[in-house]
N, C-alpha and C. Protein backbone atom coordinates (compact mmCIF):
# COMPACT_ATOMS: atom_id res chain seq x y z
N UNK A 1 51.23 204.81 8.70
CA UNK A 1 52.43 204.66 9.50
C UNK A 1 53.61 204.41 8.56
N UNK A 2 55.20 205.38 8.33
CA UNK A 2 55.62 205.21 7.61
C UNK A 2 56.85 203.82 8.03
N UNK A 3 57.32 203.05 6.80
CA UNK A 3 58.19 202.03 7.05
C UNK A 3 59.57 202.24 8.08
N UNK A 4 59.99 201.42 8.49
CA UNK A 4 60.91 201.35 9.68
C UNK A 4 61.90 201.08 8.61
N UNK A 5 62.83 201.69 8.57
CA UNK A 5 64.28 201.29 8.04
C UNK A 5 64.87 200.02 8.01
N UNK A 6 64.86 199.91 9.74
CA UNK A 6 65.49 198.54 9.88
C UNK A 6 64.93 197.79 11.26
N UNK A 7 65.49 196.79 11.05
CA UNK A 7 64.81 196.18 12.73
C UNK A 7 65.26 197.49 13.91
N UNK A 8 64.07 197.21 14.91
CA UNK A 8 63.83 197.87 16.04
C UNK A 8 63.59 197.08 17.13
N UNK A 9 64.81 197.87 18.04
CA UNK A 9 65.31 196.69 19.42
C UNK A 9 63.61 196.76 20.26
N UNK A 10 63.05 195.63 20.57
CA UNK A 10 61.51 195.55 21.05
C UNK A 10 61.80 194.51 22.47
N UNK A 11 61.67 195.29 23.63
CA UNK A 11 61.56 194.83 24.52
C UNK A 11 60.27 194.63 25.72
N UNK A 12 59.98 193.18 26.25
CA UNK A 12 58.97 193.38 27.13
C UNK A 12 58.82 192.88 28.07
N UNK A 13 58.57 193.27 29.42
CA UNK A 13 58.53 192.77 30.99
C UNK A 13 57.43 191.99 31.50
N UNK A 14 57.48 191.08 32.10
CA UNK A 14 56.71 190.28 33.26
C UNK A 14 56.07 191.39 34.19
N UNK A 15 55.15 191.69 34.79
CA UNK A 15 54.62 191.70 35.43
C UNK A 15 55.17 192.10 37.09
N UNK A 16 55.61 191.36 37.20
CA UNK A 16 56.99 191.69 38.31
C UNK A 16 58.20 191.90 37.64
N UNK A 17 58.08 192.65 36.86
CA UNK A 17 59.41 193.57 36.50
C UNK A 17 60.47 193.21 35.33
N UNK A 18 60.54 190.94 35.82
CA UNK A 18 61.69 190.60 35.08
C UNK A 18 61.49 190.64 33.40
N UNK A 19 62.21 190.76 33.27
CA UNK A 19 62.19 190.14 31.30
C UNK A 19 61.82 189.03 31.00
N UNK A 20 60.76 189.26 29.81
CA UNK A 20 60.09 188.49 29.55
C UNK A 20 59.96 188.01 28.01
N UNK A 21 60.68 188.83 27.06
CA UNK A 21 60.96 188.37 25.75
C UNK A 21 62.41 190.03 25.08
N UNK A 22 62.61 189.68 24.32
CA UNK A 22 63.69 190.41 23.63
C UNK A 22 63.64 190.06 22.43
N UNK A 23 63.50 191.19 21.49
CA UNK A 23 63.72 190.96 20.31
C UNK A 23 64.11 192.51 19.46
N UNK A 24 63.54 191.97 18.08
CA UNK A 24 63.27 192.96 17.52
C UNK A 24 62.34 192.42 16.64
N UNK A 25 61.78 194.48 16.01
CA UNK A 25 60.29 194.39 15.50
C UNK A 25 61.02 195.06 14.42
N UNK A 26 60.51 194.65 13.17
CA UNK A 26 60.54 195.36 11.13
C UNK A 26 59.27 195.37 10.67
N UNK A 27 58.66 196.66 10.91
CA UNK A 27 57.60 197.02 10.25
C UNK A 27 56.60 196.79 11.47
N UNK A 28 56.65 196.49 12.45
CA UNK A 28 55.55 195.82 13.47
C UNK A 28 55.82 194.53 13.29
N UNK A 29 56.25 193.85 13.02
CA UNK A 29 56.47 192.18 13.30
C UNK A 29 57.31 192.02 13.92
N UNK A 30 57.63 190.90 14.60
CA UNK A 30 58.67 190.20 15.63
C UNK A 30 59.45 190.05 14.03
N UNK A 31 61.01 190.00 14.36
CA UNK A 31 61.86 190.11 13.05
C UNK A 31 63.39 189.71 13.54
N UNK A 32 64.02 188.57 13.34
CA UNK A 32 65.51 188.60 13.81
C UNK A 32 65.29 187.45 15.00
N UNK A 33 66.22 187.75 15.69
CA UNK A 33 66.64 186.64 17.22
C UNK A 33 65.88 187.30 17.97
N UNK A 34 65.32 186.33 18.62
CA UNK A 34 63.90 186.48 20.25
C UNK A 34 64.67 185.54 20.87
N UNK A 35 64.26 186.00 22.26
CA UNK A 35 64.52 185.55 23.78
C UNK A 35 63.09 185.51 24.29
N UNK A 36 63.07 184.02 24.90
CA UNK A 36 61.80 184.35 25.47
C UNK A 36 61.93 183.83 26.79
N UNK A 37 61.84 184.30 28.39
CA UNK A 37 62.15 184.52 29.55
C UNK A 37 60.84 184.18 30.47
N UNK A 38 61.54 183.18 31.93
CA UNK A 38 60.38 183.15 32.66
C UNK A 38 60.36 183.89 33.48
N UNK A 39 59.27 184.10 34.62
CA UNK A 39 59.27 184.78 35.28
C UNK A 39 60.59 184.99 36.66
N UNK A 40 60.98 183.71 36.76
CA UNK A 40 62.19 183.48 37.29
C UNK A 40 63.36 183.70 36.59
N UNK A 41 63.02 184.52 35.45
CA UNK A 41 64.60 184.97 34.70
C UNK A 41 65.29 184.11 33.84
N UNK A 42 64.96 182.70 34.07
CA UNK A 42 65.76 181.74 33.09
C UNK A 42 65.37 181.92 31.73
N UNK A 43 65.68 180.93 30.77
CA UNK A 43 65.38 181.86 29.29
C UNK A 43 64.82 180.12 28.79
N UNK A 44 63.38 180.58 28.24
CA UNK A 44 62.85 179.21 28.09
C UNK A 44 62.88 179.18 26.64
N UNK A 45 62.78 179.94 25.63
CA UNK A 45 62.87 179.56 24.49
C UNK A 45 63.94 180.37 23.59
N UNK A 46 64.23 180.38 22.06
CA UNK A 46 65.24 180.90 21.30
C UNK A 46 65.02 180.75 20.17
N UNK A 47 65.14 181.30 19.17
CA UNK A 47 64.71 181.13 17.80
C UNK A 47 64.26 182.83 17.39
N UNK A 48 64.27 182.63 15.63
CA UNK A 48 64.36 183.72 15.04
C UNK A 48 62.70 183.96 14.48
N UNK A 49 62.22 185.10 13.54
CA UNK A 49 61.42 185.41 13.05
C UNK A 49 62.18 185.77 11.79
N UNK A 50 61.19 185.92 10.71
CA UNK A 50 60.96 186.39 9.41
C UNK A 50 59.84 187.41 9.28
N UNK A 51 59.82 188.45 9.33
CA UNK A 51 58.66 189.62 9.11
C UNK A 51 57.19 188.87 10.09
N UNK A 52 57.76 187.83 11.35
CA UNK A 52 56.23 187.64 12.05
C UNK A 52 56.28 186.53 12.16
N UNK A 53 56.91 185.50 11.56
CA UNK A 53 56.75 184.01 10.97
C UNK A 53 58.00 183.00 11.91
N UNK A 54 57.87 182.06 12.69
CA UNK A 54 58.91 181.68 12.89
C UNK A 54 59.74 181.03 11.71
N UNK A 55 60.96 180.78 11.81
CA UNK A 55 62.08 180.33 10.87
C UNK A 55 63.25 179.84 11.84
N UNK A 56 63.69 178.99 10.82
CA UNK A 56 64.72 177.88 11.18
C UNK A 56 64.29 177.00 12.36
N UNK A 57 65.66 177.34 13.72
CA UNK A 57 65.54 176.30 14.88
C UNK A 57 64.86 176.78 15.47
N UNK A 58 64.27 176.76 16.57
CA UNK A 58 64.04 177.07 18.00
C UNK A 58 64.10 176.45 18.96
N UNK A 59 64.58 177.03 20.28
CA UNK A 59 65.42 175.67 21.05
C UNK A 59 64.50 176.43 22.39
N UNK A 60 64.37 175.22 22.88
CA UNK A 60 63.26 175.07 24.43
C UNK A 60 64.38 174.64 25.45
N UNK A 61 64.33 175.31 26.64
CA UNK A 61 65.06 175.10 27.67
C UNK A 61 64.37 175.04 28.74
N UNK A 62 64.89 174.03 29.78
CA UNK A 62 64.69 173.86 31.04
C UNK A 62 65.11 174.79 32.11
N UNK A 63 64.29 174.81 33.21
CA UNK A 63 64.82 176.33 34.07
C UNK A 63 66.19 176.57 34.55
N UNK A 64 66.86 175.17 34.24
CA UNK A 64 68.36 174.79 34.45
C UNK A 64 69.24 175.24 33.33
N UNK A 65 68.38 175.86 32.27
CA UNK A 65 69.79 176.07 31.18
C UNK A 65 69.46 174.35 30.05
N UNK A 66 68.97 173.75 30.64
CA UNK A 66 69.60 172.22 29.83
C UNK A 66 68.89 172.42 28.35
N UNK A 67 69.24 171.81 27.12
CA UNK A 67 68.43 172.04 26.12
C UNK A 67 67.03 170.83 26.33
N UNK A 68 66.06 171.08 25.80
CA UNK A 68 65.45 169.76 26.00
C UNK A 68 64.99 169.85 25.18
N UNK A 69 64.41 170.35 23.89
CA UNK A 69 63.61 170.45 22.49
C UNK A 69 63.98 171.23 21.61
N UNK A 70 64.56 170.66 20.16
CA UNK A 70 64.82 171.59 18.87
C UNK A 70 63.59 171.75 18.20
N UNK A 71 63.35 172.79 17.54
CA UNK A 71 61.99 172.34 16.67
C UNK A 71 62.04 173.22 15.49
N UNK A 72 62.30 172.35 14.23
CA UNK A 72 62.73 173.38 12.99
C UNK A 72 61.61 173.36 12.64
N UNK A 73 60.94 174.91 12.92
CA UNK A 73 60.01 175.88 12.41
C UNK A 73 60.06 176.09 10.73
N UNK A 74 61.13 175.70 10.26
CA UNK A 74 61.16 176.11 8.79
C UNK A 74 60.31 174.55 7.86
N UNK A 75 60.27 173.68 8.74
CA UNK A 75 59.98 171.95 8.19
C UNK A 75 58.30 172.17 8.43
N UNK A 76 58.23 173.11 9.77
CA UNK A 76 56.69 172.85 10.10
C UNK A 76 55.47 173.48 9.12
N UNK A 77 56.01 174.19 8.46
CA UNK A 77 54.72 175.56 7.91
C UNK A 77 54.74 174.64 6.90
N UNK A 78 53.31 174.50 6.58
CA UNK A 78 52.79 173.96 5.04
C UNK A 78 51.45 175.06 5.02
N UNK A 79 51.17 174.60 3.31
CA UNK A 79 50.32 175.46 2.98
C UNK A 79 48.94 176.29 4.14
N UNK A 80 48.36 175.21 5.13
CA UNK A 80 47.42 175.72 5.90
C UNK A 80 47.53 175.74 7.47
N UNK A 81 48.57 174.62 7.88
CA UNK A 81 48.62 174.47 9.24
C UNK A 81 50.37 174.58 9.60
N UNK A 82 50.67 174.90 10.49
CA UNK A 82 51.68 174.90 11.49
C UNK A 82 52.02 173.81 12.58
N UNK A 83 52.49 172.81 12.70
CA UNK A 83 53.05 171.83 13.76
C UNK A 83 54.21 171.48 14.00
N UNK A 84 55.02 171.64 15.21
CA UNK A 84 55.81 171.33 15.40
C UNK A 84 56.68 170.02 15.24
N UNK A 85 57.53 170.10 14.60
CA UNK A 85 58.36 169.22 14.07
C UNK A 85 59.33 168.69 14.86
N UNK A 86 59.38 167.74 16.08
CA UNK A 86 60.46 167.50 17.52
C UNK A 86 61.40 166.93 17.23
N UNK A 87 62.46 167.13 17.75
CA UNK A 87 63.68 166.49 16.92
C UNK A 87 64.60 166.17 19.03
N UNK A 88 63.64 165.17 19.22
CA UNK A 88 64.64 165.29 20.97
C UNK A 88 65.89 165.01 20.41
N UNK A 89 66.40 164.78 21.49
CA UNK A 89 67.93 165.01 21.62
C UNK A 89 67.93 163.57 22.20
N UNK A 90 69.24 163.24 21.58
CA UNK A 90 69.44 161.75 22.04
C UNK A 90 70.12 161.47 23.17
N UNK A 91 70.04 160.51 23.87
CA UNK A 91 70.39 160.02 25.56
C UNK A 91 71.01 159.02 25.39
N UNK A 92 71.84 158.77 25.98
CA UNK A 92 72.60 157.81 26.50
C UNK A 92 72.15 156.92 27.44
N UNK A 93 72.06 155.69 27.82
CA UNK A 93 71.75 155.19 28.90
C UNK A 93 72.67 154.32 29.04
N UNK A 94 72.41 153.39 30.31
CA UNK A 94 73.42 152.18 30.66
C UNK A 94 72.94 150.96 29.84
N UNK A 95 71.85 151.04 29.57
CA UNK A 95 71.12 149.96 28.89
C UNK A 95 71.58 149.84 27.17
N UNK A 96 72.07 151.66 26.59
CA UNK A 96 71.98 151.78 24.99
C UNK A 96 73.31 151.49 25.23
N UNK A 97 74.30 151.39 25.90
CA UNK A 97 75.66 151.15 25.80
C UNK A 97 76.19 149.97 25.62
N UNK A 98 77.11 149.37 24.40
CA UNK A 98 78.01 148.18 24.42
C UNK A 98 79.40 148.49 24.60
């Protein structure tokens, strides 16, 4: 199979029709900015690839849009295992306030 020039727009559907991820593929790998979509259309995750590999942020969303989890993919990869690295987001309360 000869090499792909450059990234290639790679799209794929749910089952019932809606969108279900967006990206692009270099060489056959996920490569660049992904969308990843529920079946209700909202967009639950975000983050990039490297030739297959996640890299940098990736941000988790609630079916509302709200952010609720960063997770730098670039902190997690060591030599044999992969784990997510959570970085919540900080809250305010009535209680943390002076």
């Amino acid at each position: 199979m000869p090499k792909a020039s450059g990234p290639v727009p790679d799209t794929a559907y749910h089952d019932t029709g809606g969108l279900q991820s967006r990206g692009f593929t270099l060489d056959g790998e996920m490569h660049g900015a992904w969308a990843f979509y529920r079946k209700d259309g909202s967009v639950m995750r975000t983050g990039e690839f490297d030739r297959g590999r996640q890299v940098g942020i990736w941000r988790t969303f609630d079916r509302s849009g709200r952010l609720v989890k960063e997770t730098d993919s670039t902190e997690a990869w060591d030599e044999t295992t992969r784990a997510d690295v959570v970085r919540p987001r900080p809250r305010m309360s009535a209680w943390s306030r002076h």
